[in-house]
C-alpha atoms as a PDB file:
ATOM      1  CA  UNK A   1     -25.396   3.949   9.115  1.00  0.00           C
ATOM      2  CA  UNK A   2     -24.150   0.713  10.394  1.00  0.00           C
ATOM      3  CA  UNK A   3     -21.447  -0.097  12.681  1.00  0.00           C
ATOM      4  CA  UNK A   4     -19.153  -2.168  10.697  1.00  0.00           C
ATOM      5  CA  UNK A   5     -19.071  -4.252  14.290  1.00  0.00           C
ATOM      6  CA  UNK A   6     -22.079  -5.309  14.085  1.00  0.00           C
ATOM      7  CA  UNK A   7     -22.053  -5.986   9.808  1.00  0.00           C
ATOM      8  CA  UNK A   8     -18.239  -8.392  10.970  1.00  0.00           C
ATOM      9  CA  UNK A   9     -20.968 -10.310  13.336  1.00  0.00           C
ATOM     10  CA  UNK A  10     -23.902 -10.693  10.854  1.00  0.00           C
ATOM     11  CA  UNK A  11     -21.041 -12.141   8.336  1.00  0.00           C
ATOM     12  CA  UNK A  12     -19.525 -14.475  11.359  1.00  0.00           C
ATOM     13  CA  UNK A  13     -23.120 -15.644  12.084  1.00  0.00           C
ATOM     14  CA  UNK A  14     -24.104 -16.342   8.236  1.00  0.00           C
ATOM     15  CA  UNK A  15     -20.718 -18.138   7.838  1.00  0.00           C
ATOM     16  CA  UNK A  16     -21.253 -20.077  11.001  1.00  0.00           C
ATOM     17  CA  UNK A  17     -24.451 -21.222   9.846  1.00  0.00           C
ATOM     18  CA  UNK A  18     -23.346 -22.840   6.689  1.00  0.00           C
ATOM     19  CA  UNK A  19     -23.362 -26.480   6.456  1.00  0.00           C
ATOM     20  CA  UNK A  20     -19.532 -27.665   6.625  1.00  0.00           C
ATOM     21  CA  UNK A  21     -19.792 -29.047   3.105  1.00  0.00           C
ATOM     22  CA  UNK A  22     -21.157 -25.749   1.753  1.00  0.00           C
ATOM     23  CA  UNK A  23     -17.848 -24.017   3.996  1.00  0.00           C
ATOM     24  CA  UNK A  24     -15.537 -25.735   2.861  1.00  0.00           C
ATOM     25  CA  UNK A  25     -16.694 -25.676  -0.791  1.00  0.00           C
ATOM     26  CA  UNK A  26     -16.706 -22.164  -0.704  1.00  0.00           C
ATOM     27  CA  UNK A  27     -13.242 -21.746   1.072  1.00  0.00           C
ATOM     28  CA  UNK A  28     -12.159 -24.411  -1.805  1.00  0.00           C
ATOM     29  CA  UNK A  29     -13.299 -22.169  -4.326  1.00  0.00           C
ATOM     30  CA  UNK A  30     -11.955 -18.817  -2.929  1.00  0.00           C
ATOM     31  CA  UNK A  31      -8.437 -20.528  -2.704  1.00  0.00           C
ATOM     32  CA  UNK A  32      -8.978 -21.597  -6.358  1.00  0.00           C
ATOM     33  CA  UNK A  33      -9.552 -18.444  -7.514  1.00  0.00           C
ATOM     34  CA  UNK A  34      -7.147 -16.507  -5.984  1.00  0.00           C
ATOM     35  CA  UNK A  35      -5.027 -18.851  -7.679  1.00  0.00           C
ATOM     36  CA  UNK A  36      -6.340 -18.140 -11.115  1.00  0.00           C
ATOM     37  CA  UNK A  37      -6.062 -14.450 -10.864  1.00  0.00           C
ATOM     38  CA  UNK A  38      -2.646 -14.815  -9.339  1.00  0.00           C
ATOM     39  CA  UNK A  39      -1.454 -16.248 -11.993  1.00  0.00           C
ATOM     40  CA  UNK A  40      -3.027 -14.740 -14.215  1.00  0.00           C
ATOM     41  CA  UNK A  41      -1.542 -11.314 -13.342  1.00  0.00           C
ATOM     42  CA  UNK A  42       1.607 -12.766 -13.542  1.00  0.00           C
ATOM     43  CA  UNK A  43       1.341 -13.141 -17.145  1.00  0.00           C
ATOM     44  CA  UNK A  44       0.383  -9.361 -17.428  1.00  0.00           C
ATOM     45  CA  UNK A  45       3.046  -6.978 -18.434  1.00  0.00           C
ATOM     46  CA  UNK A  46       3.241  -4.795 -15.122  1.00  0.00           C
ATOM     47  CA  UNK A  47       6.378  -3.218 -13.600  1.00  0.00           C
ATOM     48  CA  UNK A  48       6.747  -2.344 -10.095  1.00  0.00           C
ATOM     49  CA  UNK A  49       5.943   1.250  -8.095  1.00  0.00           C
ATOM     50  CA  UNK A  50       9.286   1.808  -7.910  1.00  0.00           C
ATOM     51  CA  UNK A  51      10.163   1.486 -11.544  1.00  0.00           C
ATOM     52  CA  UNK A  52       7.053   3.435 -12.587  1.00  0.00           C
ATOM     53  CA  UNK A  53       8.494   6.072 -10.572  1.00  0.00           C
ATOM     54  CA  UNK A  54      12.456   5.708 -11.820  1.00  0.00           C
ATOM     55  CA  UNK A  55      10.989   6.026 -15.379  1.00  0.00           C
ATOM     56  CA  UNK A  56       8.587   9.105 -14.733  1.00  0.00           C
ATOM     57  CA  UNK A  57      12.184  10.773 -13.312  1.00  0.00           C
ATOM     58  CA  UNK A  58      14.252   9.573 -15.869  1.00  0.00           C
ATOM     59  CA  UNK A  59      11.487  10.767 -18.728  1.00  0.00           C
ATOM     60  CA  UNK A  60      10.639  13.967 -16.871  1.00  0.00           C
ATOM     61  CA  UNK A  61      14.760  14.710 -17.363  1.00  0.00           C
ATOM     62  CA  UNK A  62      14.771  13.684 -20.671  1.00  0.00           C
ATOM     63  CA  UNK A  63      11.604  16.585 -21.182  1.00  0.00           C
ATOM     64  CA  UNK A  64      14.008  18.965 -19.400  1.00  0.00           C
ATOM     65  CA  UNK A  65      16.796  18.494 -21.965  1.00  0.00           C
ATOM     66  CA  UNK A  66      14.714  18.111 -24.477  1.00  0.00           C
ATOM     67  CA  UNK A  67      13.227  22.298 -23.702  1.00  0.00           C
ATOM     68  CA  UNK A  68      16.666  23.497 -23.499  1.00  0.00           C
ATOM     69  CA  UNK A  69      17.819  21.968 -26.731  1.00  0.00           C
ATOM     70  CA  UNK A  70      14.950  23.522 -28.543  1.00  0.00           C
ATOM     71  CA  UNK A  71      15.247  27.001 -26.745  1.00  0.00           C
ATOM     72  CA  UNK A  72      19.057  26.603 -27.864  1.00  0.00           C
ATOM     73  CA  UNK A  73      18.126  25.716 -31.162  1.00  0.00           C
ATOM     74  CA  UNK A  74      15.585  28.654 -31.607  1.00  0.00           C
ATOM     75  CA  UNK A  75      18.066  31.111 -30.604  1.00  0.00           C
ATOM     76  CA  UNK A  76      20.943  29.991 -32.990  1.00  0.00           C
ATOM     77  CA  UNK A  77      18.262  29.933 -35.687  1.00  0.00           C
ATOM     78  CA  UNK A  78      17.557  33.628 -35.047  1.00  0.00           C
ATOM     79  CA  UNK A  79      18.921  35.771 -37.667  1.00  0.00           C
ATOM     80  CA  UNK A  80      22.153  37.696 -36.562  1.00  0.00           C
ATOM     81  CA  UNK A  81      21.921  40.853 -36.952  1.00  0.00           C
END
């Protein structure tokens, strides 16, 4: 397996040798893309980890209450007797 030491130095050496036209081209393009995707994303319709998580509570509640109505229900729909 490689040491990912030496795979950081092959990169540094191969980005070194580049042409500073080609370099800066490329770091040109990067920033333009992450650009793109950023905003891009932001147009998605994605809430944060947090809320995720306050919703799965609240839901996981509303399941709760949900159970004990219906096991409330069952029972008064038993016949008396």
């Amino acid at each position: 397996m490689l040491n990912p030491k030496k795979l950081e130095e092959i990169a540094k050496q191969i980005s070194d040798s580049l042409p500073p036209g080609v370099k800066n081209m490329a770091e040109g393009a990067e920033a333009k893309v992450k650009q793109v995707l950023q905003s891009q994303i932001s147009r998605l319709d994605f809430v944060s980890r947090e809320e995720f998580d306050i919703q799965s509570q609240v839901l996981m509640r509303t399941r709760e209450k949900l159970e004990a109505l219906e096991a409330r229900l069952a029972k008064l729909e038993q016949p008396q007797g």
